[in-house]
C-alpha atoms as a PDB file:
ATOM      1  CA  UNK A   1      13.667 -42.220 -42.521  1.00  0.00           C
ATOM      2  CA  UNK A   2      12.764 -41.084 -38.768  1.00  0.00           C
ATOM      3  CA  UNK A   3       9.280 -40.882 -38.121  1.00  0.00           C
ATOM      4  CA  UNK A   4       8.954 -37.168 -37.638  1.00  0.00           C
ATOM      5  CA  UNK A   5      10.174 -36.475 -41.646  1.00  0.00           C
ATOM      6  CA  UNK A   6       7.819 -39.148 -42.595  1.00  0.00           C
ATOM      7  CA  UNK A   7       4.990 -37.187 -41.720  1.00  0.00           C
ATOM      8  CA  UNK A   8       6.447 -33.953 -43.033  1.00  0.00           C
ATOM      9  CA  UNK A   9       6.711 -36.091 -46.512  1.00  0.00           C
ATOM     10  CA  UNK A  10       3.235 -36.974 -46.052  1.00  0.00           C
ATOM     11  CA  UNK A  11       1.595 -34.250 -45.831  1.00  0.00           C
ATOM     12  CA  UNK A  12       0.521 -34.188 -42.122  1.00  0.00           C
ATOM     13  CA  UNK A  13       2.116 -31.204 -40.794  1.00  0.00           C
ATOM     14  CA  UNK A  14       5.308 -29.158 -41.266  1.00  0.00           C
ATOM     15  CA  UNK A  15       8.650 -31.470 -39.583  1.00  0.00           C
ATOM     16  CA  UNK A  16       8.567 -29.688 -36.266  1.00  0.00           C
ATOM     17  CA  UNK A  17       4.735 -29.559 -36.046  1.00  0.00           C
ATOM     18  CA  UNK A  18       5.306 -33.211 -36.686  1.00  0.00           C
ATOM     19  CA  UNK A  19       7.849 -33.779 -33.728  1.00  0.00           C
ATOM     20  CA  UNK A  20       5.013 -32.384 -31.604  1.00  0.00           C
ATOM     21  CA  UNK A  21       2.054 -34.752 -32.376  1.00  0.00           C
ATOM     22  CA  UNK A  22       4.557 -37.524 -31.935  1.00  0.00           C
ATOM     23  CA  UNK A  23       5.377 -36.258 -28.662  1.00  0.00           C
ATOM     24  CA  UNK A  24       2.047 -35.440 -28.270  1.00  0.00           C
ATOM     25  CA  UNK A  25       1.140 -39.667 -28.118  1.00  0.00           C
ATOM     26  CA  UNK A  26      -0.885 -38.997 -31.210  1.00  0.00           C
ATOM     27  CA  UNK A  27       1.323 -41.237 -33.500  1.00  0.00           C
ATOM     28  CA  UNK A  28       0.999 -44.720 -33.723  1.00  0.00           C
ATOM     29  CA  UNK A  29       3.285 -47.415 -35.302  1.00  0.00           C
ATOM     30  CA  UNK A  30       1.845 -50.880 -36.171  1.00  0.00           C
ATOM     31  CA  UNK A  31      -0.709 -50.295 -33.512  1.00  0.00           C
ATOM     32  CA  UNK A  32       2.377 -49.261 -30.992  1.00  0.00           C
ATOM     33  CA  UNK A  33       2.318 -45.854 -29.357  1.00  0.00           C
ATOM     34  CA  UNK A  34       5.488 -44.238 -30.733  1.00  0.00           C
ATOM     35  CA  UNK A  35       6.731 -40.538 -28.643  1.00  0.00           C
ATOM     36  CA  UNK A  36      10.350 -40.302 -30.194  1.00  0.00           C
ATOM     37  CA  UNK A  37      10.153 -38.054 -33.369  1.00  0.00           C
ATOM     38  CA  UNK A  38      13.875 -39.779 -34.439  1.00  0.00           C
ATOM     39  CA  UNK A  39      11.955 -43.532 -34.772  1.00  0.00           C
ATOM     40  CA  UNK A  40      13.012 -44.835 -37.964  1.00  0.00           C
ATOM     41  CA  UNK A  41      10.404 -45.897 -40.033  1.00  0.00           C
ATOM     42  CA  UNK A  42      10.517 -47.441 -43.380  1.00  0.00           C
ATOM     43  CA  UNK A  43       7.364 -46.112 -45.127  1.00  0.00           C
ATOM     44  CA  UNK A  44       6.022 -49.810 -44.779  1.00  0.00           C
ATOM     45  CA  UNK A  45       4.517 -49.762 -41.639  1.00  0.00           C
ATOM     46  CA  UNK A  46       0.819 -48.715 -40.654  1.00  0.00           C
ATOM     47  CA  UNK A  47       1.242 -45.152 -39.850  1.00  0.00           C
ATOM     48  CA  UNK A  48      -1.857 -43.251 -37.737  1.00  0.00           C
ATOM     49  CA  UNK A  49      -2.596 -40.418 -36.745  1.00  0.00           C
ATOM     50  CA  UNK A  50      -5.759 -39.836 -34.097  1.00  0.00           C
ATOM     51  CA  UNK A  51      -6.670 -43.182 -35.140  1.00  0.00           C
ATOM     52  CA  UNK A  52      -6.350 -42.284 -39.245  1.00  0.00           C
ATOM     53  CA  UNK A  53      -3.822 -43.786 -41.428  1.00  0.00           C
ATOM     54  CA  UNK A  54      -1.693 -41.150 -42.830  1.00  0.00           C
ATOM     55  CA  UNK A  55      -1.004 -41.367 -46.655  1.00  0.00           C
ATOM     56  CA  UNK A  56       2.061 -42.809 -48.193  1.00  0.00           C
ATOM     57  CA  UNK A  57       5.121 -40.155 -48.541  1.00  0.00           C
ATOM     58  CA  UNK A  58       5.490 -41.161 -52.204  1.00  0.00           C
ATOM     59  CA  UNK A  59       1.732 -40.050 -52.684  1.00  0.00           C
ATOM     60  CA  UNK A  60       1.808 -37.238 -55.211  1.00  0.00           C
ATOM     61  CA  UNK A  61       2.010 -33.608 -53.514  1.00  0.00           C
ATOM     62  CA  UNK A  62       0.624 -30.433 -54.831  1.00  0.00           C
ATOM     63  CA  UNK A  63       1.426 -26.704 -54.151  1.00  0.00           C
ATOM     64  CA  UNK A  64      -0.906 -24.046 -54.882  1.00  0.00           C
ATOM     65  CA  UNK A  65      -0.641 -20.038 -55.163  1.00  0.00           C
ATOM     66  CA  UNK A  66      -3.146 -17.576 -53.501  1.00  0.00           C
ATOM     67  CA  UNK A  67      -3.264 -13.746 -54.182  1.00  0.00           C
ATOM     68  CA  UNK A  68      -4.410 -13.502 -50.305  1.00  0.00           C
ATOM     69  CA  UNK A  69      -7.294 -10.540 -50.016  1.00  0.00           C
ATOM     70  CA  UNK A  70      -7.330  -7.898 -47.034  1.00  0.00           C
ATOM     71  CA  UNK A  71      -8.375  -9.122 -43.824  1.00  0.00           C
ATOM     72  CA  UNK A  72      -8.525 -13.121 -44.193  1.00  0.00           C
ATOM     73  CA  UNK A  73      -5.969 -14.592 -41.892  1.00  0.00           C
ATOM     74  CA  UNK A  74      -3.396 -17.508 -43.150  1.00  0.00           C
ATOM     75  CA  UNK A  75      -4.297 -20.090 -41.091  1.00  0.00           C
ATOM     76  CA  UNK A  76      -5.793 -23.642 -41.698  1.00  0.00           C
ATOM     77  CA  UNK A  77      -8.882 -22.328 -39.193  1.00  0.00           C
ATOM     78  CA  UNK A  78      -9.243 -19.252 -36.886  1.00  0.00           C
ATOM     79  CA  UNK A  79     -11.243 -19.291 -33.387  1.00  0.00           C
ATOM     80  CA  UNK A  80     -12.433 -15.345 -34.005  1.00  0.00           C
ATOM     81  CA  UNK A  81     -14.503 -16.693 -37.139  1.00  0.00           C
ATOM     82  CA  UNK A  82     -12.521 -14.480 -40.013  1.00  0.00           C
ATOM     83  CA  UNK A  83     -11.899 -16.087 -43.296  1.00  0.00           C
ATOM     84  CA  UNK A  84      -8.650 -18.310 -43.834  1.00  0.00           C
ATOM     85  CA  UNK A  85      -6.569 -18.752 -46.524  1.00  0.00           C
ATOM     86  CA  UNK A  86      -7.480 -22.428 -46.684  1.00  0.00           C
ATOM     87  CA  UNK A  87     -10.849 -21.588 -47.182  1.00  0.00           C
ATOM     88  CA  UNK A  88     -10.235 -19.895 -50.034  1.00  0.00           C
ATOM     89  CA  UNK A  89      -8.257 -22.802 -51.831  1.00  0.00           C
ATOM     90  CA  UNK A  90     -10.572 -25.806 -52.877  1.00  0.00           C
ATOM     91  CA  UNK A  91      -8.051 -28.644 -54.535  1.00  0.00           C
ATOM     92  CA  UNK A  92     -10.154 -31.514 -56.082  1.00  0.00           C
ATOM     93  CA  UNK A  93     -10.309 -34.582 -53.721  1.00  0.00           C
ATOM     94  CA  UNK A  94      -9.837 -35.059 -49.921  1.00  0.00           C
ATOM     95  CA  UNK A  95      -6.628 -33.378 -49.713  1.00  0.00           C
ATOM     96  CA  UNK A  96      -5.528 -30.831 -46.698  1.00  0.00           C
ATOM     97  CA  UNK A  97      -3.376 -28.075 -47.404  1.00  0.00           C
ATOM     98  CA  UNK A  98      -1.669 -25.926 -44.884  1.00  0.00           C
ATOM     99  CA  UNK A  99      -0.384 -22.570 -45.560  1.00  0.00           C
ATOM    100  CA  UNK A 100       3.528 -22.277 -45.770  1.00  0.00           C
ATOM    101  CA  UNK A 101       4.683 -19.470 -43.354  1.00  0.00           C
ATOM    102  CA  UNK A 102       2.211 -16.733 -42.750  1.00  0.00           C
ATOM    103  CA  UNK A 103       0.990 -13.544 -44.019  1.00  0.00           C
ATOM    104  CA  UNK A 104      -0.944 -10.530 -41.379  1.00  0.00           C
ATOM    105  CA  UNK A 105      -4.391 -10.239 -42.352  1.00  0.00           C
ATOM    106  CA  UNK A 106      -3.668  -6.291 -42.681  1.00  0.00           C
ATOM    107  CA  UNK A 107      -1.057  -7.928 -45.703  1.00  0.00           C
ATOM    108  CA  UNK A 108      -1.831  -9.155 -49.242  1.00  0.00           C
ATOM    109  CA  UNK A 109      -0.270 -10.631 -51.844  1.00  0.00           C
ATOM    110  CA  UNK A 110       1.697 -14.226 -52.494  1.00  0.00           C
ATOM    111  CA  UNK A 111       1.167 -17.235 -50.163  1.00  0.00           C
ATOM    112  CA  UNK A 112       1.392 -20.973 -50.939  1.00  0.00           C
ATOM    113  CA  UNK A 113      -0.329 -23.412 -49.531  1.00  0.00           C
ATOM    114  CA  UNK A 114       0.681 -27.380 -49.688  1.00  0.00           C
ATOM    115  CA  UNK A 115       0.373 -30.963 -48.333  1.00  0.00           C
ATOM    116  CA  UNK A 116       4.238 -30.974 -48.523  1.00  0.00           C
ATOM    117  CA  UNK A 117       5.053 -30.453 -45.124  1.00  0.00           C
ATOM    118  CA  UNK A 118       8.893 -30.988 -45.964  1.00  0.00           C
ATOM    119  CA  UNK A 119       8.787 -28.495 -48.404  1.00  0.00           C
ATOM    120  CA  UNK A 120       6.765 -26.103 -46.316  1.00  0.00           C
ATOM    121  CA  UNK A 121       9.334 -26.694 -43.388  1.00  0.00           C
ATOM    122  CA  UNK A 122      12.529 -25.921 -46.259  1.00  0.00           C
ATOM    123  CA  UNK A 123      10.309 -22.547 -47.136  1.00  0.00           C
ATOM    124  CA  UNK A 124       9.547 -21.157 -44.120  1.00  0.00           C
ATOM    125  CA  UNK A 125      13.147 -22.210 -41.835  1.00  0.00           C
ATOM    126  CA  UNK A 126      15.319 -19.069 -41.148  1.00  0.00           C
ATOM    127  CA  UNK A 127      18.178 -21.789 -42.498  1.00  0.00           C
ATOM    128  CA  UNK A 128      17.417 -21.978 -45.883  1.00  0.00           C
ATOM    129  CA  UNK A 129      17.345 -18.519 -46.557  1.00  0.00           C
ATOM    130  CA  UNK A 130      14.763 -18.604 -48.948  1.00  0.00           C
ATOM    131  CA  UNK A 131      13.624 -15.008 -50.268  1.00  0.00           C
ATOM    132  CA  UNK A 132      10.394 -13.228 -49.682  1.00  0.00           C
ATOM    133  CA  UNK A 133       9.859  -9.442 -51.422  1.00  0.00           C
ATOM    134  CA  UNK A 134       7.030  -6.672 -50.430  1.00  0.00           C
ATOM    135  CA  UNK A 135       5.870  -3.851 -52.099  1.00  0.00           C
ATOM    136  CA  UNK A 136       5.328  -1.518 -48.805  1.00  0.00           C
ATOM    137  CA  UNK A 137       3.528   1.656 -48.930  1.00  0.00           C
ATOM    138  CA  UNK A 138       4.758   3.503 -46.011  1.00  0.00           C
ATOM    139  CA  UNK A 139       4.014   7.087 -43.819  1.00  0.00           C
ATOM    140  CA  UNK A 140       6.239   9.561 -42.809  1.00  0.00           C
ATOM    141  CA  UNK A 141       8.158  12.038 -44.703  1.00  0.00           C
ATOM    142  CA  UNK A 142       9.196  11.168 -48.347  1.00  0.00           C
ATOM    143  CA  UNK A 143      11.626   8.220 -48.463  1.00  0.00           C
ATOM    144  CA  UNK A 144      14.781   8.715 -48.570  1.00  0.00           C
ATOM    145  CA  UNK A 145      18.356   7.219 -49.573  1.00  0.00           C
ATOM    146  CA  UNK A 146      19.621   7.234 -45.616  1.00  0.00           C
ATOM    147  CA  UNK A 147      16.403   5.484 -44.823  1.00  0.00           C
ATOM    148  CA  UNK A 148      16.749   2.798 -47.557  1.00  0.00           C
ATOM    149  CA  UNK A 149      20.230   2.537 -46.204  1.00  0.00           C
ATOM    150  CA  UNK A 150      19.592   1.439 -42.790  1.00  0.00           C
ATOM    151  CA  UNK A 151      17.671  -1.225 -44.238  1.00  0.00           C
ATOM    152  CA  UNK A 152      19.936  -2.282 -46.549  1.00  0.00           C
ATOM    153  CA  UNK A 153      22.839  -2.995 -43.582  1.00  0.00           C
ATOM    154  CA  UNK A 154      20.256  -4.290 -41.128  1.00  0.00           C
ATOM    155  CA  UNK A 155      17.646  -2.549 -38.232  1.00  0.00           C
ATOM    156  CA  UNK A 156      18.285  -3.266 -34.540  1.00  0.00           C
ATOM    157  CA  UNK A 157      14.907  -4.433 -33.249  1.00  0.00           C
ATOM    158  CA  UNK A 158      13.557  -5.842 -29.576  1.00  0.00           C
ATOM    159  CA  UNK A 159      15.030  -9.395 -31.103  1.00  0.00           C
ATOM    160  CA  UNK A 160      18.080  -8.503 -32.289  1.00  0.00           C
ATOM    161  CA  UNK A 161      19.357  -6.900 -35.616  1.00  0.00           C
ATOM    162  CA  UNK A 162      18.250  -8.076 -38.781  1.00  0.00           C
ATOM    163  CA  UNK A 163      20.048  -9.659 -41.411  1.00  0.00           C
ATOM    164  CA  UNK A 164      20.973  -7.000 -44.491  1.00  0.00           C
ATOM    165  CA  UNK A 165      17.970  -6.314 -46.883  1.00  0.00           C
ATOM    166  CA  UNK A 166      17.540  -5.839 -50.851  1.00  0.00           C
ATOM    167  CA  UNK A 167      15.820  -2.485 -50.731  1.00  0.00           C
ATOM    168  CA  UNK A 168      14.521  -0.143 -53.786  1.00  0.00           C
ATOM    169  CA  UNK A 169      12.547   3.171 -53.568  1.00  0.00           C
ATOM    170  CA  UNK A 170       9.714   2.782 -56.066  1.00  0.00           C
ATOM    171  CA  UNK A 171       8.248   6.587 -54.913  1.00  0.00           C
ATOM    172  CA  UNK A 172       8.304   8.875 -52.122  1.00  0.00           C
ATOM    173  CA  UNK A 173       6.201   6.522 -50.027  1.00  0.00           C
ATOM    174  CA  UNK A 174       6.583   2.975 -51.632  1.00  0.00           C
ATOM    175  CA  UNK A 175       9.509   0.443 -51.371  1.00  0.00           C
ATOM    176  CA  UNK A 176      10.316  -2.694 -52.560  1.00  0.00           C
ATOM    177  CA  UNK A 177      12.009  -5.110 -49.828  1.00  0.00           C
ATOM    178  CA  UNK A 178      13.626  -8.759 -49.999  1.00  0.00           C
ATOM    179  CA  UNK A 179      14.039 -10.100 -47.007  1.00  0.00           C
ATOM    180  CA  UNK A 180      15.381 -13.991 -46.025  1.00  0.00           C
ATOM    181  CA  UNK A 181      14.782 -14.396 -42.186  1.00  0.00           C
ATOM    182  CA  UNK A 182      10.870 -14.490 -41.913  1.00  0.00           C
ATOM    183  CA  UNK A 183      10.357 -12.887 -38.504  1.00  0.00           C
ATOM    184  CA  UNK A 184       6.823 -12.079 -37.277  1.00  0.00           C
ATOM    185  CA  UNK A 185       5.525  -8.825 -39.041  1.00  0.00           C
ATOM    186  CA  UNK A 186       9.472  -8.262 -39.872  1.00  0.00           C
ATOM    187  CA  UNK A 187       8.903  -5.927 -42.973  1.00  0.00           C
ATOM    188  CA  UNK A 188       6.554  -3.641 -41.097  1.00  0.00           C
ATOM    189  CA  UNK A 189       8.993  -3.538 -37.624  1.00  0.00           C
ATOM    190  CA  UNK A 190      12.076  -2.959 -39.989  1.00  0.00           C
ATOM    191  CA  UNK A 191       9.714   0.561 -41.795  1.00  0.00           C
ATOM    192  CA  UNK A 192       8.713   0.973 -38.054  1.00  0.00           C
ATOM    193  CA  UNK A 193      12.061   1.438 -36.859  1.00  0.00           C
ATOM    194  CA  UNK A 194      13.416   3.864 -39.594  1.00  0.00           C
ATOM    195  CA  UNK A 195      10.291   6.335 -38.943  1.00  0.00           C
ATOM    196  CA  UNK A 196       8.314   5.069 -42.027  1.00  0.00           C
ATOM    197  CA  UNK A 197       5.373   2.791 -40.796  1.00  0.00           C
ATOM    198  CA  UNK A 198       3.731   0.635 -43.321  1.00  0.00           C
ATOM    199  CA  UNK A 199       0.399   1.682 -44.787  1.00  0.00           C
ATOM    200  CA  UNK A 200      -0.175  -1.469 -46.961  1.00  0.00           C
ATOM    201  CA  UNK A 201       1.979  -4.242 -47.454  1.00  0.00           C
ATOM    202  CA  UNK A 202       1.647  -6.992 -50.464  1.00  0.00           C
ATOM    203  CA  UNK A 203       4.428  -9.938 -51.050  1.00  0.00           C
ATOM    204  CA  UNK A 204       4.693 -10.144 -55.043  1.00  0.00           C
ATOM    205  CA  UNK A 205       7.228 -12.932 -54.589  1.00  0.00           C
ATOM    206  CA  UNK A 206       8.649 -16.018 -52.697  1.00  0.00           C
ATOM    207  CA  UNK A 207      11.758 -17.288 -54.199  1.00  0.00           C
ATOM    208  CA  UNK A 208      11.214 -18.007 -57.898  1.00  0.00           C
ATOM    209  CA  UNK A 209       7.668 -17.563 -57.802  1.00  0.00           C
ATOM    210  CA  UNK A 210       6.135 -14.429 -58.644  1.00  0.00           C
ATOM    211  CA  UNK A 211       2.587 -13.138 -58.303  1.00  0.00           C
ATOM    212  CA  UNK A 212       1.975 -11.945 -61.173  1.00  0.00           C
ATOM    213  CA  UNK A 213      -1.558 -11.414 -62.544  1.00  0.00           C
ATOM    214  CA  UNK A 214      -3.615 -13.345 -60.176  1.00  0.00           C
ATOM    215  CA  UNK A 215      -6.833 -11.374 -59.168  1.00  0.00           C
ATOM    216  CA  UNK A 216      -6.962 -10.848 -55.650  1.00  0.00           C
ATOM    217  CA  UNK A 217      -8.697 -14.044 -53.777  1.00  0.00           C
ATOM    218  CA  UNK A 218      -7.798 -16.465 -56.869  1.00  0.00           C
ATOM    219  CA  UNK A 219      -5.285 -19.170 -56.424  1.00  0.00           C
ATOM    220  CA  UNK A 220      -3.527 -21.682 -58.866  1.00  0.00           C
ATOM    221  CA  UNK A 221      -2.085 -24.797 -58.855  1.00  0.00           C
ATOM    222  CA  UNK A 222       1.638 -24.579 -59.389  1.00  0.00           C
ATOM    223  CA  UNK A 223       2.968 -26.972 -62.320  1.00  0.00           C
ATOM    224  CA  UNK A 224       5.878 -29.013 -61.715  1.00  0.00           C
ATOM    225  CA  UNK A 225       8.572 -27.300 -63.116  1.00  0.00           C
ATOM    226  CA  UNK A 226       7.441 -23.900 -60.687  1.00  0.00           C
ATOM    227  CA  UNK A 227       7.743 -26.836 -57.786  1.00  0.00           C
ATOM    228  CA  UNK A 228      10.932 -27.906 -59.114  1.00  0.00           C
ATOM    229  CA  UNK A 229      12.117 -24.193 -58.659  1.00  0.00           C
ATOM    230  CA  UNK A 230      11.204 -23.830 -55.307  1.00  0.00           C
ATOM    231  CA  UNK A 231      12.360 -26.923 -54.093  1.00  0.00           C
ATOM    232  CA  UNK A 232      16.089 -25.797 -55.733  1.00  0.00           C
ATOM    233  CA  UNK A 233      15.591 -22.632 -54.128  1.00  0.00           C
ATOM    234  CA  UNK A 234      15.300 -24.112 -50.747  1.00  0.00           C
ATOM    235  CA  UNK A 235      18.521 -26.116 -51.205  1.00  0.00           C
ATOM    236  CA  UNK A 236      16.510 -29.458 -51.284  1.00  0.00           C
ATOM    237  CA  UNK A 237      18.418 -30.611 -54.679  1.00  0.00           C
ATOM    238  CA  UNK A 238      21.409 -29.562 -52.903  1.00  0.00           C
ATOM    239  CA  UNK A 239      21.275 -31.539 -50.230  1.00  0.00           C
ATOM    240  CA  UNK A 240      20.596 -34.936 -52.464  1.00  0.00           C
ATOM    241  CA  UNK A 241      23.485 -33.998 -53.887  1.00  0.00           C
ATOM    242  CA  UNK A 242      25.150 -33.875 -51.096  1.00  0.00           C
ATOM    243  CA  UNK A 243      23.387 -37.436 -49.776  1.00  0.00           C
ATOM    244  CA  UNK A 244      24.066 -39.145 -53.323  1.00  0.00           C
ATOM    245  CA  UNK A 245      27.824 -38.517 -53.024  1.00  0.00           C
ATOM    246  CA  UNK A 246      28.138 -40.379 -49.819  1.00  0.00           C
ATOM    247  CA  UNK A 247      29.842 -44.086 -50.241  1.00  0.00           C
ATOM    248  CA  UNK A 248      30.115 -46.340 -47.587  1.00  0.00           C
ATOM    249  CA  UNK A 249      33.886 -47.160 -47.491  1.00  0.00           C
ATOM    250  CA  UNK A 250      35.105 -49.946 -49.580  1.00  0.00           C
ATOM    251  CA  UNK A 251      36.051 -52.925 -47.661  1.00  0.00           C
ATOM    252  CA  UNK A 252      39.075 -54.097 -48.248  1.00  0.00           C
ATOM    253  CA  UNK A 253      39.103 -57.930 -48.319  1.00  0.00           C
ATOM    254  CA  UNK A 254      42.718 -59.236 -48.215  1.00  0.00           C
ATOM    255  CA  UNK A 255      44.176 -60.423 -45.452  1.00  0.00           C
END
């Protein structure tokens, strides 16, 4: 396994945040500075970090669900001194959780936060498609079915048009968007651009998981089989599939 994945299995960061404190010269190997992310590593070797051994990849990981509040940011820390989402999430033990993606601190709703940082990297990559729905509350005049359109086939925006939209009118000024790209504030640039900017903005659901009834500020560990579903939903099963079927050639010993 290269070295970079290893960490992202560990729990240390997401896989590119990984490539970058290997790069960095903050990883070391068996005492041995190590700067290539694409090191192989077997999961034996004494693996640190700033001078701390980073936990086995096998370890057990957990993911847990907020119901972020108004204002707090989704960040492990923040240099202004607002409230993080990581604050707000207090798993038993030593363990460091990192929120996957990110949410504005004007937005509420769903975000997860893990020690998974492959999993976080498989929810959050523009690759995997994974699905993210809002509830948006928007201005302007009352929505309409040309508007909805427009979002449905895609917006032009300063980087480029987006990728087509699920898109339902709830009322006059509320919508319900799915989206699968994850650029920065993307929901409120897409209302933005059709003349309908967002008032409030919640995500009720990321892939398979749903919000549901969590109060605003709670969180919840997610149980194995909601993991499981998230994990299919970011093609991970797929792709062991995929791994699994692979057979090194037979060799054919006659002469």
């Amino acid at each position: 396994m290269r070295l970079a994945k290893h960490l992202a299995h560990a729990g240390v960061a997401s896989r590119r945040a990984a490539e970058e404190l290997i790069r960095a010269g903050r990883v070391t190997v068996d005492g041995a500075l190590v700067t290539d992310p694409a090191r192989d590593v077997s999961g034996t070797e004494r693996i640190e970090l700033d001078g701390e051994r980073v936990a086995p990849a096998s370890a057990v990981r957990v993911v847990y669900v907020l119901n972020k509040p108004h204002g707090v940011v989704s960040t492990a820390a923040d240099t202004h001194g607002r409230p993080t989402v990581v604050e707000l999430v207090r798993p038993p033990g030593a363990r460091r959780l990192y929120p996957v993606g990110r949410l504005d601190a004007d937005s509420t709703g769903l975000i997860l936060l893990t020690d998974d940082g492959e999993l976080a990297h498989r929810l959050t990559h523009p690759r995997f498609e994974v699905s993210k729905t809002y509830r948006a509350t928007v201005g302007g005049p009352a929505l309409r079915e040309s508007a909805l359109r427009r979002l449905r086939e895609g917006v032009v925006l300063d980087d480029g048009r987006t990728a087509p939209a699920a898109v339902r009118r709830l009322g006059n000024h509320e919508l319900e968007i799915t989206v699968r790209e994850g650029r920065k504030r993307q929901v409120r640039r897409m209302c933005e651009a059709i003349g309908h900017p967002v008032r409030e903005l919640r995500r009720v659901r990321f892939g398979p998981l749903e919000l549901g009834t969590l109060r605003e500020g709670a969180s919840r560990r997610l149980t194995a089989k909601e993991i499981a579903a998230l994990r299919a939903a970011s093609g991970e099963c797929d792709d062991a599939a995929r791994h699994a079927s692979v057979r090194p050639a037979r060799r054919d010993h006659r002469r």
